[in-house]
N, C-alpha and C. Protein backbone atom coordinates (compact mmCIF):
# COMPACT_ATOMS: atom_id res chain seq x y z
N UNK A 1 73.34 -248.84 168.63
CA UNK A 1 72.16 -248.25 169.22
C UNK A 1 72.37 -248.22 170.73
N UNK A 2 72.20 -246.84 171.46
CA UNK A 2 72.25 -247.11 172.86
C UNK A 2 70.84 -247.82 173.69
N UNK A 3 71.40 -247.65 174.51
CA UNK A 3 70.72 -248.66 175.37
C UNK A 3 68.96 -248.22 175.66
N UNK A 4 68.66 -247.01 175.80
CA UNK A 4 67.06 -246.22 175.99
C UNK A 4 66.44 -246.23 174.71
N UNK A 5 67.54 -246.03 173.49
CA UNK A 5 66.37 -246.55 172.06
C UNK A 5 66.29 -247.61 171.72
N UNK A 6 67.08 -248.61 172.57
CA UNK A 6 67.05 -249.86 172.15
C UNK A 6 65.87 -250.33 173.04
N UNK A 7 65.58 -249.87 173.92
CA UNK A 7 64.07 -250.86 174.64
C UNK A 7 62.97 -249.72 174.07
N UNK A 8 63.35 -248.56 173.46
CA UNK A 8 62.02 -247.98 172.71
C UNK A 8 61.53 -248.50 171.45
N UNK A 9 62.89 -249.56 170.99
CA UNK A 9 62.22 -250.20 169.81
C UNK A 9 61.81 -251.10 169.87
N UNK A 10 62.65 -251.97 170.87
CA UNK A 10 61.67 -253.19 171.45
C UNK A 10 60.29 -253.02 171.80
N UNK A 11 60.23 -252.01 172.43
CA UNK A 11 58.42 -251.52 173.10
C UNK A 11 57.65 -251.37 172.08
N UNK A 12 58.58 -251.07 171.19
CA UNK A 12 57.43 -250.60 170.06
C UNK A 12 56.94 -251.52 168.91
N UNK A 13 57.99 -252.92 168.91
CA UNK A 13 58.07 -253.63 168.09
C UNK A 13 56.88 -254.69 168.67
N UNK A 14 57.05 -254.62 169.84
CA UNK A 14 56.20 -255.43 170.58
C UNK A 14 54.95 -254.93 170.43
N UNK A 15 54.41 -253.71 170.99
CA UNK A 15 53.12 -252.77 170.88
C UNK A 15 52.36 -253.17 169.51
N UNK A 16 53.74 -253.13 168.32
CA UNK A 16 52.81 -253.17 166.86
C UNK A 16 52.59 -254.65 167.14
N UNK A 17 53.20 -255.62 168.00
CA UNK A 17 53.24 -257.24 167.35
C UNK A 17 51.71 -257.57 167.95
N UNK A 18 51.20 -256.55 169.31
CA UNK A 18 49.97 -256.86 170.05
C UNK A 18 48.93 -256.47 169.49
N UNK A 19 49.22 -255.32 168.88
CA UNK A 19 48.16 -254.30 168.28
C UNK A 19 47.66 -255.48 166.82
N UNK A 20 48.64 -256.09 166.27
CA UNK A 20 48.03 -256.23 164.96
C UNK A 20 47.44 -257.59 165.45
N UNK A 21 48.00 -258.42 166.55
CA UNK A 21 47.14 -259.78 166.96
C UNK A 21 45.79 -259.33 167.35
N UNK A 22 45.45 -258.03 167.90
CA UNK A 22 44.15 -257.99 168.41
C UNK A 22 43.31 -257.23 167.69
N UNK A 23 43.68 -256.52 166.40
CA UNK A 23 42.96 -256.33 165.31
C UNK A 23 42.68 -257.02 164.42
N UNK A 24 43.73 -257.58 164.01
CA UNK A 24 43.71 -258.55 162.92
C UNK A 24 43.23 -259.64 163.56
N UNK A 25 43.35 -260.56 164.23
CA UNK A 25 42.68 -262.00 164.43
C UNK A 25 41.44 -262.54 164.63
N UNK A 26 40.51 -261.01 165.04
CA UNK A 26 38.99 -261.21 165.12
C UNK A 26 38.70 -261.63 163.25
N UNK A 27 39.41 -260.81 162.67
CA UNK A 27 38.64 -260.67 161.23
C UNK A 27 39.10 -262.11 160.62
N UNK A 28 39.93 -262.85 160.89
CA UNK A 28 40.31 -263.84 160.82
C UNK A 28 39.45 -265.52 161.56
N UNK A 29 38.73 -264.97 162.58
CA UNK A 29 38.29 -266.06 163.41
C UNK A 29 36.85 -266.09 162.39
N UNK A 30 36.43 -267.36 162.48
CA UNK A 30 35.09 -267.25 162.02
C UNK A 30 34.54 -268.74 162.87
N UNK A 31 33.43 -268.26 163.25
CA UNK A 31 32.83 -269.38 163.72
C UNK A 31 32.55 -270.84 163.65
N UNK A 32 32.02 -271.80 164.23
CA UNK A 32 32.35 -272.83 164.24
C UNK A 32 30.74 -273.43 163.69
N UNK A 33 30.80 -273.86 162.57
CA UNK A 33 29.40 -274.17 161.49
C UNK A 33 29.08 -275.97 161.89
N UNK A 34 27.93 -275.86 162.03
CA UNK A 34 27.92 -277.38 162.11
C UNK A 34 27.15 -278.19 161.41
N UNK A 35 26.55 -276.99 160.20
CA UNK A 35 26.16 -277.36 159.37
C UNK A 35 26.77 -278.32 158.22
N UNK A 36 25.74 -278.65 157.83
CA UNK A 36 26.53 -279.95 156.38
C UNK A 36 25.90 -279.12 154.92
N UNK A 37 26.81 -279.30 154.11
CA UNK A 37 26.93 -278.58 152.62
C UNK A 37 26.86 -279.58 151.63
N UNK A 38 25.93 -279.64 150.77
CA UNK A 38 25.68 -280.61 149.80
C UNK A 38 25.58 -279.76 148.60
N UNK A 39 25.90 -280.26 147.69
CA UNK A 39 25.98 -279.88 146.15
C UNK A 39 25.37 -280.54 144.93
N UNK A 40 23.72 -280.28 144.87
CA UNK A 40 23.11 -280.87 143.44
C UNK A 40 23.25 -280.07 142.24
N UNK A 41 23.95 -280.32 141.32
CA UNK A 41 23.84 -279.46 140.30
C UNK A 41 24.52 -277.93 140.11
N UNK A 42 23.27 -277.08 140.51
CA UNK A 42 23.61 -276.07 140.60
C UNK A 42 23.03 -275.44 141.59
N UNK A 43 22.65 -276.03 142.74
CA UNK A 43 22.28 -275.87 144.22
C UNK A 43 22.82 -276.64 144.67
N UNK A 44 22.69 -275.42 145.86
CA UNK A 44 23.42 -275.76 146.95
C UNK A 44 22.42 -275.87 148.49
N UNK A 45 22.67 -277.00 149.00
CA UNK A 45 21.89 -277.64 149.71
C UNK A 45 22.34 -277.70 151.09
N UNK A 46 22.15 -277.04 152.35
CA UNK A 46 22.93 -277.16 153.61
C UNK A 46 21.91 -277.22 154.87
N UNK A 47 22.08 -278.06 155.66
CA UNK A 47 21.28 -278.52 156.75
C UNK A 47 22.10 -278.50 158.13
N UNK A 48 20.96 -278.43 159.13
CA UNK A 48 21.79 -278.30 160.34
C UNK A 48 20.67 -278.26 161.10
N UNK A 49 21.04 -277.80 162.48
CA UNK A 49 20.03 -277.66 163.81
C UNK A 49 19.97 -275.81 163.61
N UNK A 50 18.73 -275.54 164.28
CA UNK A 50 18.77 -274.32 164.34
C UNK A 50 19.56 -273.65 165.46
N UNK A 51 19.34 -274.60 166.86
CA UNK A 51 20.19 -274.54 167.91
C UNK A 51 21.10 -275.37 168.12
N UNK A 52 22.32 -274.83 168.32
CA UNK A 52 23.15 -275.98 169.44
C UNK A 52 24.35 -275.54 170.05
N UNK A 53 24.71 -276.62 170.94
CA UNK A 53 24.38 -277.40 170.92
C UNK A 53 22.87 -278.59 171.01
N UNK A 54 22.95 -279.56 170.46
CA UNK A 54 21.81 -280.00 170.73
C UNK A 54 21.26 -280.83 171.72
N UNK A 55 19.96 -280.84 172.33
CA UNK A 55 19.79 -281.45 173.98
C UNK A 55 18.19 -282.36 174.01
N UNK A 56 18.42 -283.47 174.48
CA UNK A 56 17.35 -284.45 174.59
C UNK A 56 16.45 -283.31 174.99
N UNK A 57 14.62 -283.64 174.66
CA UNK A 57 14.17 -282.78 175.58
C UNK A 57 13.97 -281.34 175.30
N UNK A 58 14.48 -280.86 174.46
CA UNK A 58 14.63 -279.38 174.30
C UNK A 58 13.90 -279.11 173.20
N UNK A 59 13.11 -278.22 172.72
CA UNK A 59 12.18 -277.72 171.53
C UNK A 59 13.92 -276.86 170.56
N UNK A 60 14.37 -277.72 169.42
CA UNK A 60 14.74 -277.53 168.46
C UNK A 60 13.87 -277.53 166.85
N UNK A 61 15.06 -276.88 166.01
CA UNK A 61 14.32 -277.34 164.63
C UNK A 61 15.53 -277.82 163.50
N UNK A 62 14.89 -278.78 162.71
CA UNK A 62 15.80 -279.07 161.82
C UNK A 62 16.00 -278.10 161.10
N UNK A 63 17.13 -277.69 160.01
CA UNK A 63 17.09 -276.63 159.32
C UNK A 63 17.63 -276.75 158.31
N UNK A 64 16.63 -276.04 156.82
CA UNK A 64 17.71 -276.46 155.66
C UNK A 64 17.86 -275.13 154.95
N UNK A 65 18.41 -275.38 153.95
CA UNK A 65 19.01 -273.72 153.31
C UNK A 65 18.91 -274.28 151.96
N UNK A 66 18.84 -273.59 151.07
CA UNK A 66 18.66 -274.16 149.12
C UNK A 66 19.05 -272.67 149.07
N UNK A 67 19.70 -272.84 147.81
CA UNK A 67 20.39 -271.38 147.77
C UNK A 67 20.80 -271.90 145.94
N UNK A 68 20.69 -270.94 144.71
CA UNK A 68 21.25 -271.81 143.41
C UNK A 68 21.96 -270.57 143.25
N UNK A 69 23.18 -271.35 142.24
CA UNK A 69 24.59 -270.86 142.27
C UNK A 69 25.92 -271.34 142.87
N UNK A 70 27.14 -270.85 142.86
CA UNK A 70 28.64 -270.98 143.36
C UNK A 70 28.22 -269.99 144.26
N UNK A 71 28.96 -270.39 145.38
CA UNK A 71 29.88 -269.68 146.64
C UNK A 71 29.60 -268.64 146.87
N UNK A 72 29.71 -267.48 147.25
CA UNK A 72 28.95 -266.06 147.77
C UNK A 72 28.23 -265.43 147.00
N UNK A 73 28.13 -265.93 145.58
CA UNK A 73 27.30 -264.93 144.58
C UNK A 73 25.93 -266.00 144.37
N UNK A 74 25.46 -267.48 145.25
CA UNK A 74 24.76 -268.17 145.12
C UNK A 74 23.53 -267.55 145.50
N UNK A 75 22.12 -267.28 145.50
CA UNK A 75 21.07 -266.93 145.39
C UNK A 75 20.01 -267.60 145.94
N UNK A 76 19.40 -267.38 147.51
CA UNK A 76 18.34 -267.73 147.82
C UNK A 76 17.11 -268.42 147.16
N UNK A 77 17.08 -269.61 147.25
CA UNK A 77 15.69 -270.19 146.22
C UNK A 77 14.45 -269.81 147.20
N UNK A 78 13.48 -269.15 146.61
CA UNK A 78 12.18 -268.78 147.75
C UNK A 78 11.10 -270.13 146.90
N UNK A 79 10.26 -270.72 148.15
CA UNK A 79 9.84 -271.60 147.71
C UNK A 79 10.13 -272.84 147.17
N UNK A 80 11.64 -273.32 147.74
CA UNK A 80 12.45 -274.17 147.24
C UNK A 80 11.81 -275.47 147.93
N UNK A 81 11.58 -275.65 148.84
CA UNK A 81 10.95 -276.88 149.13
C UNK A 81 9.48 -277.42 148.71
N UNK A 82 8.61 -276.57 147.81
CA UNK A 82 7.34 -277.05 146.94
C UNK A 82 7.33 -278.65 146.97
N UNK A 83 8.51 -279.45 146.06
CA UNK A 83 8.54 -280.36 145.51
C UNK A 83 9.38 -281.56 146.42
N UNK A 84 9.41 -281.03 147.77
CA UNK A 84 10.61 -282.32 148.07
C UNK A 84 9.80 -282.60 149.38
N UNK A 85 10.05 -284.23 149.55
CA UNK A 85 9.81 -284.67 150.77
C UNK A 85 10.60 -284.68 151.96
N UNK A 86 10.90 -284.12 153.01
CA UNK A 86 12.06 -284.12 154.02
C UNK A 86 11.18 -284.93 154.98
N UNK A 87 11.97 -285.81 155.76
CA UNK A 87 11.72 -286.89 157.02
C UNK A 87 13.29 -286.36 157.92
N UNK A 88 12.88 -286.79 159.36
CA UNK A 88 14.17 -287.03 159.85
C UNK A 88 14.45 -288.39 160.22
N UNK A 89 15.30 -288.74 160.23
CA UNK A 89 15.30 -290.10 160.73
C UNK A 89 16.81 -290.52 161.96
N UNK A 90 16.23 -291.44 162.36
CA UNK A 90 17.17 -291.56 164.27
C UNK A 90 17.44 -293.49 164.44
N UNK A 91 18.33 -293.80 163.49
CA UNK A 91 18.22 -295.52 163.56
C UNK A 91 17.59 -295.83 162.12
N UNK A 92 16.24 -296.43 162.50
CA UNK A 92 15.32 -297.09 161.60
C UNK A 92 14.54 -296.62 161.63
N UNK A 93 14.17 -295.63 162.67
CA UNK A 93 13.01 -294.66 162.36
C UNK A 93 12.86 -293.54 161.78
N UNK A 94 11.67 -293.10 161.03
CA UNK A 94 11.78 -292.07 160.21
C UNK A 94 10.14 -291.22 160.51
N UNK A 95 10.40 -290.10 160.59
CA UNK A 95 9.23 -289.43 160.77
C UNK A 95 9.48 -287.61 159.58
N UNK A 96 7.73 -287.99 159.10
CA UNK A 96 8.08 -286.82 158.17
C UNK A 96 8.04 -285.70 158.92
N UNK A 97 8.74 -284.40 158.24
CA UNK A 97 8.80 -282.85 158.64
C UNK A 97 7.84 -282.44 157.91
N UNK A 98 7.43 -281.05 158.80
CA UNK A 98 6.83 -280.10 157.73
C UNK A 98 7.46 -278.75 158.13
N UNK A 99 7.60 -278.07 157.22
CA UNK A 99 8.57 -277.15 156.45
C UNK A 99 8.44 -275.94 156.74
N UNK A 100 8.43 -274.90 157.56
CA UNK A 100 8.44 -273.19 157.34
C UNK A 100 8.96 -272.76 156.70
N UNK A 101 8.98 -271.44 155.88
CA UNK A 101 10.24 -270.51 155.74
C UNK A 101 10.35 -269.86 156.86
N UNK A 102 11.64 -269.27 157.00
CA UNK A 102 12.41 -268.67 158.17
C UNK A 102 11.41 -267.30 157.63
N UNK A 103 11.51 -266.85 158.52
CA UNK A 103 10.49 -265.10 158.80
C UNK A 103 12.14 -264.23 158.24
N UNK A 104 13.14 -264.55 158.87
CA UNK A 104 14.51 -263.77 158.34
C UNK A 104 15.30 -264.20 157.25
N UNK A 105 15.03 -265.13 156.93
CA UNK A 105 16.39 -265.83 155.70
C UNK A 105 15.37 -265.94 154.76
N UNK A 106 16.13 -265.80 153.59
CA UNK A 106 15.18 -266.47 152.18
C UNK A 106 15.80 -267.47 151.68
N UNK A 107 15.51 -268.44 151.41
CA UNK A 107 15.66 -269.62 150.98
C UNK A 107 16.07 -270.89 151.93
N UNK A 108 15.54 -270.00 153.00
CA UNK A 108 15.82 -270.93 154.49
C UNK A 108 14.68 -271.68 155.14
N UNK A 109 14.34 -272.94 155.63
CA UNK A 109 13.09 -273.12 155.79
C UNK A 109 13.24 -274.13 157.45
N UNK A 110 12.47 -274.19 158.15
CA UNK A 110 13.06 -274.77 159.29
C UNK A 110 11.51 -275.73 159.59
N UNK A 111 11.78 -276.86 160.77
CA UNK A 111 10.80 -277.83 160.96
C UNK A 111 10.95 -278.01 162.30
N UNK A 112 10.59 -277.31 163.27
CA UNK A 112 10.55 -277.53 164.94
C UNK A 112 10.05 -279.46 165.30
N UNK A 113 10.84 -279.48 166.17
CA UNK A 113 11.05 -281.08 166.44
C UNK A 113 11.84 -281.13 167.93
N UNK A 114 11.30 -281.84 168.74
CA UNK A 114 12.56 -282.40 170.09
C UNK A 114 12.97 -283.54 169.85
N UNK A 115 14.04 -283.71 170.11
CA UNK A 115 14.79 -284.90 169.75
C UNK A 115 14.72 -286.00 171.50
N UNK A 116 14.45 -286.69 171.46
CA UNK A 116 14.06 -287.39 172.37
C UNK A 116 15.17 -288.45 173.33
N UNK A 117 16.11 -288.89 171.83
CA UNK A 117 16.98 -289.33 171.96
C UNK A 117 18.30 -288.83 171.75
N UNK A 118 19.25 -289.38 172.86
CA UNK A 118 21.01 -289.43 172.94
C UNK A 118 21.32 -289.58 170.88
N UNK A 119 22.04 -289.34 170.11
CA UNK A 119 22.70 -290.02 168.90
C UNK A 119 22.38 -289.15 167.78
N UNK A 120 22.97 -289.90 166.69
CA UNK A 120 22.78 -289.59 165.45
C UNK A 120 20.99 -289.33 164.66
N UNK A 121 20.61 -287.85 163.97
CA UNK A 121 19.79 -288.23 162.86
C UNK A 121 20.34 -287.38 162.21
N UNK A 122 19.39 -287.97 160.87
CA UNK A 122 19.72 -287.10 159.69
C UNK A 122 18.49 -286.67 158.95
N UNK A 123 18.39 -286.12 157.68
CA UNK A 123 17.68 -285.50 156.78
C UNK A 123 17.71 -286.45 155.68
N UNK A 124 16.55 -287.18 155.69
CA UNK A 124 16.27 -287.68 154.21
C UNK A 124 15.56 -286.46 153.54
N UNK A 125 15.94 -286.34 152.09
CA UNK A 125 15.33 -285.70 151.27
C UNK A 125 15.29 -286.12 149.79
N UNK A 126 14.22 -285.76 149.45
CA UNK A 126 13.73 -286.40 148.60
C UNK A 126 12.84 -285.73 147.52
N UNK A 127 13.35 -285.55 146.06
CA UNK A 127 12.11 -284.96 145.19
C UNK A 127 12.67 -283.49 144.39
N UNK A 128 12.35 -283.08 143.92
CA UNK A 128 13.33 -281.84 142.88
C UNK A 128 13.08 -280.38 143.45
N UNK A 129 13.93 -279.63 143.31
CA UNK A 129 14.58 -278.01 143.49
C UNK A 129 14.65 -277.64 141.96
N UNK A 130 13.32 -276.98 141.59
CA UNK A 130 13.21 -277.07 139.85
C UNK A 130 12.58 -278.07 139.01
N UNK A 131 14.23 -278.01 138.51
CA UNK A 131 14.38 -279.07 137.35
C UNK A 131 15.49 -279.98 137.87
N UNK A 132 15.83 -280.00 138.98
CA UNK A 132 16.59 -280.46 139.78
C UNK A 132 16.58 -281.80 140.53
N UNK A 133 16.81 -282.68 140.64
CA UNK A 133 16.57 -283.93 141.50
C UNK A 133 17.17 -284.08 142.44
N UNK A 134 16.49 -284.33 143.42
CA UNK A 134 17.35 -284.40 145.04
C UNK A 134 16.98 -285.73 145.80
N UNK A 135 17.91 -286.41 146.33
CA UNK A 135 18.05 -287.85 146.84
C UNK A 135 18.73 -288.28 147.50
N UNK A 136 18.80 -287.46 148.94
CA UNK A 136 19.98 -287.86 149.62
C UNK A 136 19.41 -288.29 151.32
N UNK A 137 20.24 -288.80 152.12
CA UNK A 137 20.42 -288.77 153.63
C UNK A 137 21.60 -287.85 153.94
N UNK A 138 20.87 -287.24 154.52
CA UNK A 138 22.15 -286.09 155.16
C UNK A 138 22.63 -285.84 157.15
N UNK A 139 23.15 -286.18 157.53
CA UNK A 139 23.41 -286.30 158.99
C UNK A 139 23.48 -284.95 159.52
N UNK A 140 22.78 -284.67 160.79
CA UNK A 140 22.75 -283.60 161.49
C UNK A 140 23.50 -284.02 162.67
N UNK A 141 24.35 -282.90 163.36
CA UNK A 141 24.92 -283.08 164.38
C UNK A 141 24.12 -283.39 165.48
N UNK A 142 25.39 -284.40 166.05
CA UNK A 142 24.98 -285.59 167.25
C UNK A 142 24.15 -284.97 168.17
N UNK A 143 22.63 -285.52 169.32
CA UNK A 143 21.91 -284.99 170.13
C UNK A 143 22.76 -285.48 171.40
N UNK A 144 22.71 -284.43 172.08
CA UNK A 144 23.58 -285.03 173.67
C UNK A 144 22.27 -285.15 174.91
N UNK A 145 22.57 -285.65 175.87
CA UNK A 145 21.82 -285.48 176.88
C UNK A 145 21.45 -284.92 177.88
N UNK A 146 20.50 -284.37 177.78
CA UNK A 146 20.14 -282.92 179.19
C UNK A 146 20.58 -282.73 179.85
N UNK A 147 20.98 -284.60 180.38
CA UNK A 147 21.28 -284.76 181.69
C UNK A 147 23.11 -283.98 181.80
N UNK A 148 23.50 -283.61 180.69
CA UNK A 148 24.75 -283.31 180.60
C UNK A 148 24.89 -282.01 181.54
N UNK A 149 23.24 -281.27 181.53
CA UNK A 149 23.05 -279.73 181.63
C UNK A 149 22.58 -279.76 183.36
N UNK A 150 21.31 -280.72 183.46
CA UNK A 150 20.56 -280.62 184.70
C UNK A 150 21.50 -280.89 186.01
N UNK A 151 20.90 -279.96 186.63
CA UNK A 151 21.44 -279.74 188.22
C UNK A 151 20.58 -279.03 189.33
N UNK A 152 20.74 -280.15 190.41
CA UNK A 152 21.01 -281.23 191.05
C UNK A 152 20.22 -282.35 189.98
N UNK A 153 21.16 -283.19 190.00
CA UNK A 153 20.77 -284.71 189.03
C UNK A 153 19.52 -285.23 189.89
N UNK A 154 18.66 -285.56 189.01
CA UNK A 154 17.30 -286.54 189.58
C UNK A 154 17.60 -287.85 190.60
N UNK A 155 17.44 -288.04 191.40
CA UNK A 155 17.40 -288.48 192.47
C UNK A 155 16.49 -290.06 192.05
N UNK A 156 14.81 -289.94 191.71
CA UNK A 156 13.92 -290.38 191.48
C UNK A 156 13.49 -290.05 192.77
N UNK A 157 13.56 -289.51 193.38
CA UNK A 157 12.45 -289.60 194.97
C UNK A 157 11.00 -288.30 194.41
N UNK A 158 10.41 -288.39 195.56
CA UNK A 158 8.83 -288.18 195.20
C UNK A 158 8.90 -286.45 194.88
N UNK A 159 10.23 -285.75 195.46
CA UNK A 159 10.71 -284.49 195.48
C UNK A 159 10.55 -284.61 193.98
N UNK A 160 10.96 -285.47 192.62
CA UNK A 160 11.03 -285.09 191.30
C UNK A 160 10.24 -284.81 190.44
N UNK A 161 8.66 -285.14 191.38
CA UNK A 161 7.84 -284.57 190.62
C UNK A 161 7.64 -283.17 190.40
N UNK A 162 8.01 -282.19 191.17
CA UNK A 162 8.37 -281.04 191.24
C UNK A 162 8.76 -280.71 190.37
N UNK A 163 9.86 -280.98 190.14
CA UNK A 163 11.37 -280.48 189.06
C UNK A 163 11.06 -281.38 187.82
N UNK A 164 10.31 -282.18 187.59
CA UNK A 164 10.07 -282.37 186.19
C UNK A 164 8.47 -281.23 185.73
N UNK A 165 7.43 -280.65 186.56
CA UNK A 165 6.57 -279.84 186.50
C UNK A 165 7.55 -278.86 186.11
N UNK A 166 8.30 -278.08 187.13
CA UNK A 166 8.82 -277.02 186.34
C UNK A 166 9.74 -277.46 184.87
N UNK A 167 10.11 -278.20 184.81
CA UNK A 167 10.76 -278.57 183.38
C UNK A 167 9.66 -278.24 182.47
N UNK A 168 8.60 -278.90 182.83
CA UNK A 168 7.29 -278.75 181.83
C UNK A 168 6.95 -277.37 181.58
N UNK A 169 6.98 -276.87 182.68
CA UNK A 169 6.62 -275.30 182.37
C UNK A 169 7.77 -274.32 181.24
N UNK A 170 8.80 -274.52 181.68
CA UNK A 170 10.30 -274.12 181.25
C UNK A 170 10.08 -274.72 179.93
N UNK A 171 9.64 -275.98 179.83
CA UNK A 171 9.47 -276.38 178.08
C UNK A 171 8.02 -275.75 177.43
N UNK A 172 6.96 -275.28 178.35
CA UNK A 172 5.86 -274.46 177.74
C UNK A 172 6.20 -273.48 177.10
N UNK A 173 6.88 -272.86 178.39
CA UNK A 173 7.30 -271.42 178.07
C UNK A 173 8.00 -270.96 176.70
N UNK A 174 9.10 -271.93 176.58
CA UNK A 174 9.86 -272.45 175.24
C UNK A 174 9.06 -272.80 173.98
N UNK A 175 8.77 -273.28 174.26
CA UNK A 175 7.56 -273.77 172.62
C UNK A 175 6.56 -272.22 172.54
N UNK A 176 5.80 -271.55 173.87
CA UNK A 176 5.07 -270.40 173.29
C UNK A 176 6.08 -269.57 172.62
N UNK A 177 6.99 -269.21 173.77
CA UNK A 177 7.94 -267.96 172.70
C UNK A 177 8.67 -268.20 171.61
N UNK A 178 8.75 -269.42 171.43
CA UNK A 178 9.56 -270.20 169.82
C UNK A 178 8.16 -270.11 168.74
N UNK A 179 6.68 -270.41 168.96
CA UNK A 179 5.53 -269.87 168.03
C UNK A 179 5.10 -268.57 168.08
């Protein structure tokens, strides 16, 4: 091969090697779930935050999903939470939820909550999907601290009453447009 078709095949070998990394690898990437997947029976049970990351302080909601069936052909349960008790709990403490359905998902139901504290909670649940029995603690991803986010860091001087008012407002504002 002379030397001008030899860097036209290189160019070209290369062109296809770019072309198919930047077509092909989107369809390949899939997002990063931080949800947890549980399996009673013949539901399927998955919980998570509605937002996150998650932040002391911030108007979140717990979130669960009931869906009956296997894997992509599984089926939205509407009204799946009738029969079950959900709490969250943070240590030793436990406080009950109460339950929406999502306005967009079916078989999705969510429980607005701020998490107050740095750490671990989870989802007790409790009570049947059917004919189904459900009895588990389920862990939701870790809460981090605001302070990870806020800037200029609180000082404590008399200036912070300020900047915790607008926080308040910034968290009004948040809770009206989240109802």
């Amino acid at each position: 091969m002379n030397r001008p078709l030899r860097q036209i095949f290189v160019t070209a070998v290369l062109f296809s090697l770019v072309a198919t990394i930047v077509f092909v690898s989107p369809l390949g990437v899939k997002p990063a779930e931080a949800h947890i997947t549980k399996v009673f029976g013949n539901y399927i049970v998955q919980v998570g935050w509605d937002d996150e990351p998650v932040y002391t302080g911030l108007v979140n909601a717990a979130q669960v999903t009931i869906k009956k069936g296997s894997g992509d052909t599984a089926q939205p349960v509407i009204n799946a939470i009738k029969d079950l008790q959900i709490s969250v709990k943070y240590g030793t403490i436990t406080k009950p939820l109460d339950f929406l359905p999502s306005a967009t998902v079916d078989g999705q139901y969510h429980a607005p909550l701020i998490p107050t504290r740095v750490g671990t909670y989870s989802l007790i649940i409790k009570g049947n999907v059917a004919d189904q029995a459900i009895d588990a603690e389920i862990p939701l991803d870790d809460v981090n601290s605001i302070d990870t986010l806020n800037f200029p860091t609180s000082t404590g001087s008399s200036s912070d009453a300020s900047v915790n008012m607008g926080q308040m407002g910034t968290l009004v504002n948040q809770l009206t447009s989240d109802i």
